[in-house]
C-alpha atoms as a PDB file:
ATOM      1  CA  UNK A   1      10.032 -16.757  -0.416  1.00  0.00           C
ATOM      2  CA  UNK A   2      13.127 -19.016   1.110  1.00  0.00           C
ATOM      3  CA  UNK A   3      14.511 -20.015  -2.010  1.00  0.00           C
ATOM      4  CA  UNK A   4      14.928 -16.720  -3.205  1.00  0.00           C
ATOM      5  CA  UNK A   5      18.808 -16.138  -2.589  1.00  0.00           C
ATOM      6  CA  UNK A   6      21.421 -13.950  -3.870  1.00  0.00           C
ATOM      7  CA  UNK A   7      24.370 -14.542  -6.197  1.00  0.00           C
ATOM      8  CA  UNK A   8      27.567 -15.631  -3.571  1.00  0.00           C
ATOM      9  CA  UNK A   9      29.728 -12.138  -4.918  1.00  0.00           C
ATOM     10  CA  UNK A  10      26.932 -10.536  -2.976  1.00  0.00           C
ATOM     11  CA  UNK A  11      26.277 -12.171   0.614  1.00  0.00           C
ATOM     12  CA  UNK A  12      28.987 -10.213   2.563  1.00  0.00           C
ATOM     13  CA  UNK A  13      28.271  -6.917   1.400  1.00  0.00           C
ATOM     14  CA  UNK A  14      27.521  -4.049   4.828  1.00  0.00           C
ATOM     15  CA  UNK A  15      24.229  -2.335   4.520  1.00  0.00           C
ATOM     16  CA  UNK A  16      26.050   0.623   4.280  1.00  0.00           C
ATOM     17  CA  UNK A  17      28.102  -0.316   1.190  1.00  0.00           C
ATOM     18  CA  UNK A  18      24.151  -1.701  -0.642  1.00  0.00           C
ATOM     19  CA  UNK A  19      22.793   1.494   0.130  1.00  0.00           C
ATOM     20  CA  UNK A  20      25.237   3.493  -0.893  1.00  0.00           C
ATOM     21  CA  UNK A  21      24.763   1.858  -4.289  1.00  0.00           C
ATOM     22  CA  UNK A  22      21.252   2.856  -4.181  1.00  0.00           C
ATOM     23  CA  UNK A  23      21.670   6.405  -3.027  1.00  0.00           C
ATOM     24  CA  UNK A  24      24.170   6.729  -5.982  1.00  0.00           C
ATOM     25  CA  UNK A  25      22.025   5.555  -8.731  1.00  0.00           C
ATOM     26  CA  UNK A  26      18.654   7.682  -7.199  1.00  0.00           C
ATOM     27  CA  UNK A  27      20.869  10.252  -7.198  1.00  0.00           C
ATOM     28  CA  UNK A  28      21.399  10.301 -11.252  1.00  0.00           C
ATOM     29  CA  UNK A  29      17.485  11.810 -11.126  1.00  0.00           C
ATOM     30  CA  UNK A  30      16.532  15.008 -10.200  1.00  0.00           C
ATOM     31  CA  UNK A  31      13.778  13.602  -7.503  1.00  0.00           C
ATOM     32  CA  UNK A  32      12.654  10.459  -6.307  1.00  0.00           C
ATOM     33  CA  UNK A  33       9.368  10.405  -8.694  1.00  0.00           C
ATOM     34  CA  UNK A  34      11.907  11.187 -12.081  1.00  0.00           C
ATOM     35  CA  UNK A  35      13.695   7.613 -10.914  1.00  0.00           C
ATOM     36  CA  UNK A  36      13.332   5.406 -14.324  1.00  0.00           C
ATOM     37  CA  UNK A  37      12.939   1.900 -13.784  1.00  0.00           C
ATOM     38  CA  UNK A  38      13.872   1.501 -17.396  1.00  0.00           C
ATOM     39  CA  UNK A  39      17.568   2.853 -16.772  1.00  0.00           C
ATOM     40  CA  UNK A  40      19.665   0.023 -16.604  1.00  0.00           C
ATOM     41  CA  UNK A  41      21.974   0.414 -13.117  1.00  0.00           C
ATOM     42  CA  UNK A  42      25.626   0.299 -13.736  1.00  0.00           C
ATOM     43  CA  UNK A  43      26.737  -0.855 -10.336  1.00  0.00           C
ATOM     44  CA  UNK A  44      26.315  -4.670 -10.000  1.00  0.00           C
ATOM     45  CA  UNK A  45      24.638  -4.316  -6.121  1.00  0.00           C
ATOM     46  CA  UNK A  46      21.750  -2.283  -7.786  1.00  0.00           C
ATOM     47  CA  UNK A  47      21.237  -4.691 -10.486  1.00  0.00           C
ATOM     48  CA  UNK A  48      21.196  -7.639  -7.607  1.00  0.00           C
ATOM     49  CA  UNK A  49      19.099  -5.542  -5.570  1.00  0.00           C
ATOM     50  CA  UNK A  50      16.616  -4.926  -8.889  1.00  0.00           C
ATOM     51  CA  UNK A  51      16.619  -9.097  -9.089  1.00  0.00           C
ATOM     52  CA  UNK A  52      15.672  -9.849  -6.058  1.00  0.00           C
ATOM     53  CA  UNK A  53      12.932  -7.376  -5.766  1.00  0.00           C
ATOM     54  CA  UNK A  54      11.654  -8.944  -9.061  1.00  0.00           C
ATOM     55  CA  UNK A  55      12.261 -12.541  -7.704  1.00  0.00           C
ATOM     56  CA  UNK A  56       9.698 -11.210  -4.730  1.00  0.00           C
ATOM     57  CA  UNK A  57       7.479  -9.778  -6.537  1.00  0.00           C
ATOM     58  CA  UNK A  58       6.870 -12.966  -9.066  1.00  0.00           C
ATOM     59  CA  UNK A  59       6.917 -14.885  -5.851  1.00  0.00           C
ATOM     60  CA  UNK A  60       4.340 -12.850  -3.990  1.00  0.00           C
ATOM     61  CA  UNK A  61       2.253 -13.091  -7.439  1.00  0.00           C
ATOM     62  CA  UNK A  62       2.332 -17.214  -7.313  1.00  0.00           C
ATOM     63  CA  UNK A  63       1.515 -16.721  -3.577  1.00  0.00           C
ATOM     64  CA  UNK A  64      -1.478 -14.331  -4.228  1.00  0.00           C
ATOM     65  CA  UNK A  65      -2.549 -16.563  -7.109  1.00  0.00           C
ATOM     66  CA  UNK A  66      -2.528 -19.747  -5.068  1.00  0.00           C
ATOM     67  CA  UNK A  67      -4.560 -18.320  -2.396  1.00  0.00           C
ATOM     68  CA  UNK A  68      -7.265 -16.983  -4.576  1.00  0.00           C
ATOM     69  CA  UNK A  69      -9.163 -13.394  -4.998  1.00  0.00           C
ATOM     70  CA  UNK A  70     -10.203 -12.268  -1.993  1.00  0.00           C
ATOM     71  CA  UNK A  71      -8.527 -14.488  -0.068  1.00  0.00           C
ATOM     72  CA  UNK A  72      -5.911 -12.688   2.705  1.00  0.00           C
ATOM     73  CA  UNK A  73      -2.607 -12.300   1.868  1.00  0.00           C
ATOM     74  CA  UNK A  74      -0.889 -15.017   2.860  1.00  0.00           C
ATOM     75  CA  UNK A  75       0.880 -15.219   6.285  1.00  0.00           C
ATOM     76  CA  UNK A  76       4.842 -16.235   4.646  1.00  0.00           C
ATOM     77  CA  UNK A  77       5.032 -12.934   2.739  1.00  0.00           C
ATOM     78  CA  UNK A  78       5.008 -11.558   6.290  1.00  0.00           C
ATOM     79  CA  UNK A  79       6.915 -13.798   8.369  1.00  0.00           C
ATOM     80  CA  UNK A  80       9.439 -14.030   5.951  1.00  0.00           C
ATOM     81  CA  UNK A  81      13.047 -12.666   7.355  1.00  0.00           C
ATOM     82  CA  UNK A  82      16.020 -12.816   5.187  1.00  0.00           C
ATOM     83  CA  UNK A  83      19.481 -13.334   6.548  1.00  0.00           C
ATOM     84  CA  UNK A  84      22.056 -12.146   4.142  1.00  0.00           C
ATOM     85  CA  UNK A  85      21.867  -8.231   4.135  1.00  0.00           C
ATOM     86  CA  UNK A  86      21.733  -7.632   0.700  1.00  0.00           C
ATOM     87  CA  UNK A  87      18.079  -9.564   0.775  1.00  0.00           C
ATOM     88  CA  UNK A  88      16.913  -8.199   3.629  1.00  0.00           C
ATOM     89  CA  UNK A  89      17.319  -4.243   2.146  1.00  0.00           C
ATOM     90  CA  UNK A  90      15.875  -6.141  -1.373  1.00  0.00           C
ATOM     91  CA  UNK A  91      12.634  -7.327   0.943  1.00  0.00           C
ATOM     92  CA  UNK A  92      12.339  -4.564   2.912  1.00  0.00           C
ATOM     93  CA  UNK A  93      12.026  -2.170  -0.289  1.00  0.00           C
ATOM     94  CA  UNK A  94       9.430  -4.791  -2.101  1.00  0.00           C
ATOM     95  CA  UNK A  95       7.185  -5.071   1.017  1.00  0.00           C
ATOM     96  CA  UNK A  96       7.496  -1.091   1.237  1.00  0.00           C
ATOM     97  CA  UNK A  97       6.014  -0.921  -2.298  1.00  0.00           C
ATOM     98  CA  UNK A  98       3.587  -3.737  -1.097  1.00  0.00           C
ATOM     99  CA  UNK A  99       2.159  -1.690   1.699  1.00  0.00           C
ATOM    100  CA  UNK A 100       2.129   0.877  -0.595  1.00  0.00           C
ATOM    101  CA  UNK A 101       0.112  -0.467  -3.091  1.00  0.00           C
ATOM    102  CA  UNK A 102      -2.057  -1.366   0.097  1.00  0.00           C
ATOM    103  CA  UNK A 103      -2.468   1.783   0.619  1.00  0.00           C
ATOM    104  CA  UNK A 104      -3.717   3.194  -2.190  1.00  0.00           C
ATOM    105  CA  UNK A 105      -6.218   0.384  -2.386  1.00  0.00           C
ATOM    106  CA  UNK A 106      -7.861   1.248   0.581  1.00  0.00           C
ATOM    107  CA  UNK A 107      -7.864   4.442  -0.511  1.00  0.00           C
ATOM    108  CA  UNK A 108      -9.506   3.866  -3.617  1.00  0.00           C
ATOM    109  CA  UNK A 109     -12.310   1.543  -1.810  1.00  0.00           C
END
């Protein structure tokens, strides 16, 4: 997960002004279930935020697919703490949607 970084325009952004991207482009849908992940953001934060949720998520899939089916997840996708802000709010929403996907695993089981 370490060599994930952001693009330099982005590393002294507040957390306020990254989610107040956000907000603004949720906001564009009705609720948070009508959000379209096919709508392509306007705002340049959103579309860096977008990146580096993808860059975790193909990273956690190398990680999963190194340590085998069945195996437990392994240890770096949850001792892994970004520095720059903008990463941090891009982890903290992927490892949301990984504990939610958790979830509903278990709850399938």
């Amino acid at each position: 997960m370490k060599s994930i970084k952001t693009s330099p325009e982005f590393m002294n952004l507040s957390e306020d002004e990254i989610v107040k991207a956000l907000d603004d482009f949720e906001n564009q849908f009705e609720t948070e279930d009508d959000v379209d992940s096919e709508v392509e953001p306007d705002d340049p934060i959103v579309k860096e935020v977008a990146r580096l949720i993808n860059e975790y998520t193909n990273r956690f899939d190398e990680l999963i697919a190194e340590a085998g089916e069945g195996d437990d997840l392994p240890e770096e996708i949850f001792e892994y703490e970004p520095e720059i802000i903008i990463e941090r709010v891009a982890y903290e929403i992927f490892m949301d949607a990984v504990h939610d996907s958790m979830q509903d695993a278990d709850d399938y089981e």
